[in-house]
Protein backbone atom coordinates (compact mmCIF):
# COMPACT_ATOMS: atom_id res chain seq x y z
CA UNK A 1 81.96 100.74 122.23
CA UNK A 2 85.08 101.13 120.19
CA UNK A 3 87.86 98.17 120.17
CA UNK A 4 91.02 98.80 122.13
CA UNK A 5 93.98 100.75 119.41
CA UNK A 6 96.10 97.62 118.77
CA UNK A 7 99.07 100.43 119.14
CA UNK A 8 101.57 98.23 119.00
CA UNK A 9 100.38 96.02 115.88
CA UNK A 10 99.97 100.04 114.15
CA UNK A 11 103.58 100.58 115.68
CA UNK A 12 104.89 97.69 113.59
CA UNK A 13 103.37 98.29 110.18
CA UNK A 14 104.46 101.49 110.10
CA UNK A 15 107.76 100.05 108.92
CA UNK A 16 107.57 98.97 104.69
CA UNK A 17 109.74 96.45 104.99
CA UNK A 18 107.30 94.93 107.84
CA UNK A 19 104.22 95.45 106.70
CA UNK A 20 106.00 93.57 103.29
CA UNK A 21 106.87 91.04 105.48
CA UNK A 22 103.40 90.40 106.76
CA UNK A 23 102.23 90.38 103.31
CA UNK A 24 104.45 87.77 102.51
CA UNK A 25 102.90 85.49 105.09
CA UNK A 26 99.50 86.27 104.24
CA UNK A 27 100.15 83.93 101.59
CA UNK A 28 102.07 81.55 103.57
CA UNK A 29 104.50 80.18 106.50
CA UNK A 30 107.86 80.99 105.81
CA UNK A 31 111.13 81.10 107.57
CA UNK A 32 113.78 83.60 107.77
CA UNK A 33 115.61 82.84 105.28
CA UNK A 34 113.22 82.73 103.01
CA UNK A 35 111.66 85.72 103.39
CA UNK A 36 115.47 87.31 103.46
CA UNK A 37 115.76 85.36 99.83
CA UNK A 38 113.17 87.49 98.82
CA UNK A 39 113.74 90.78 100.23
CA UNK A 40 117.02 93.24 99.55
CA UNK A 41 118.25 92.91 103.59
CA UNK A 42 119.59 90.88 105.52
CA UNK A 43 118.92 87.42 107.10
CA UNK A 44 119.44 89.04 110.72
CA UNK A 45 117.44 92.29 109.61
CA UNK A 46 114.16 90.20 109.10
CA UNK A 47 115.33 88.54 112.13
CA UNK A 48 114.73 91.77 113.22
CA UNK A 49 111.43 92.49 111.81
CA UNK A 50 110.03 89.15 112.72
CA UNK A 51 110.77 89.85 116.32
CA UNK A 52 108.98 93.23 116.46
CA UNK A 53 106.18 92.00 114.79
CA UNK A 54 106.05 89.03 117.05
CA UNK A 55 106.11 91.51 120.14
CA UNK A 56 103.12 93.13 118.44
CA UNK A 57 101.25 90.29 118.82
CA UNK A 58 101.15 89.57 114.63
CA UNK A 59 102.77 86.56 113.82
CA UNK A 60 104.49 83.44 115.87
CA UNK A 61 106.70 81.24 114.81
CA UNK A 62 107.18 77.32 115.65
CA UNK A 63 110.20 75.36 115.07
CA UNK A 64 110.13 72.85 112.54
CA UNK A 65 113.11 71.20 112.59
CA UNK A 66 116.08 73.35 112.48
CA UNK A 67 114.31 76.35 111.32
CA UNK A 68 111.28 78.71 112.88
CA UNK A 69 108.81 78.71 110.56
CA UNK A 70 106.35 82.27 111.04
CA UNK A 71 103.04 82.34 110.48
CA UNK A 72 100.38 85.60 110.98
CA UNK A 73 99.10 85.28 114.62
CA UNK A 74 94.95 85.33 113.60
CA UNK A 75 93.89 87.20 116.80
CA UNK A 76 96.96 89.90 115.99
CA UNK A 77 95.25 90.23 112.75
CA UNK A 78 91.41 90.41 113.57
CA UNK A 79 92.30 92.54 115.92
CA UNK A 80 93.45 95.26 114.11
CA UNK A 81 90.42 94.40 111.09
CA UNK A 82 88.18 94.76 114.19
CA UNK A 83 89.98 97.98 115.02
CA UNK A 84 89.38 99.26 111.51
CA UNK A 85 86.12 98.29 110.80
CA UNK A 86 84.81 99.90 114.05
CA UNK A 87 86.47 103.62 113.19
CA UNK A 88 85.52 103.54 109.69
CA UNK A 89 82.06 103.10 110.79
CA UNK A 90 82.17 105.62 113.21
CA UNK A 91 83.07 107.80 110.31
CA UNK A 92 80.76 106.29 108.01
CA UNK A 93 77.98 107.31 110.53
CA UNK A 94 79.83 110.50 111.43
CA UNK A 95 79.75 111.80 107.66
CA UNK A 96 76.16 110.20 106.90
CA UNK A 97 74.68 112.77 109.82
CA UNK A 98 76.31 115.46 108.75
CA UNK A 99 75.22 114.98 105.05
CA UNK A 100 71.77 114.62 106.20
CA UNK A 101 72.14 117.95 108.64
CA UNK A 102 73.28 119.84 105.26
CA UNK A 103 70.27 118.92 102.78
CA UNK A 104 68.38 119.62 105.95
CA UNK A 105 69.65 123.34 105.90
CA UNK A 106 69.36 123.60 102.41
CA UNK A 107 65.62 122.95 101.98
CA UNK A 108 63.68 126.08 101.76
C-alpha cells in the first residue's frame, strides 16, 4: 500500500528559497532573522516561507524568549522520506520486471 502524497509538504519545496530554508534547519534551530542574515530577502519574506512551510506540516517553531525559534517538524519530514522511499521502490520493482521480461524475450 503506497503512503498518502504529502502534497502539501511537495507544494512547499517546490519553492528554492524554501527548500534552502529547510536545508538550513537540517543543520539546526534558527530564527527568522537569522536565516534572513543568511539569505538575499527579506526578514518578512522568510516570515513568509516559514509560514508556508509550517502549514505544510515541515517545521514548527517555539518561542524562546522574544524570538520563534524553527525547527524541522520530524513527522513532516519522514513523511515525505516515507513517501519517497515507497515510489522509488515501486519503480525499482517496476523496472526490475520489465528487465527480466526483456532477457526473457531475447533467449532463443
Amino acid at each position: 500500500m503506497a503512503a498518502a502524497v504529502p502534497s502539501a509538504a511537495l507544494d512547499a519545496l517546490g519553492d528554492p528559497m524554501r527548500r534552502t530554508i529547510v536545508e538550513m534547519l537540517a543543520t539546526a534551530p534558527a530564527s527568522v532573522q537569522s536565516i534572513a542574515d543568511r539569505l538575499p530577502i527579506s526578514r518578512p519574506a522568510v516570515s513568509r516561507h516559514l509560514r508556508l512551510l509550517k502549514e505544510a506540516d515541515l517545521v514548527i517553531d517555539e518561542p524562546i524568549g522574544a524570538q520563534r525559534v524553527y525547527r524541522l517538524r520530524a513527522e513532516g519530514v519522514e513523511a515525505l522520506r516515507t513517501y519517497f522511499e515507497q515510489l522509488w521502490g515501486q519503480a525499482a520493482t517496476r523496472y526490475r520486471i520489465t528487465v527480466e521480461n526483456l532477457e526473457e524475450r531475447a533467449r532463443p
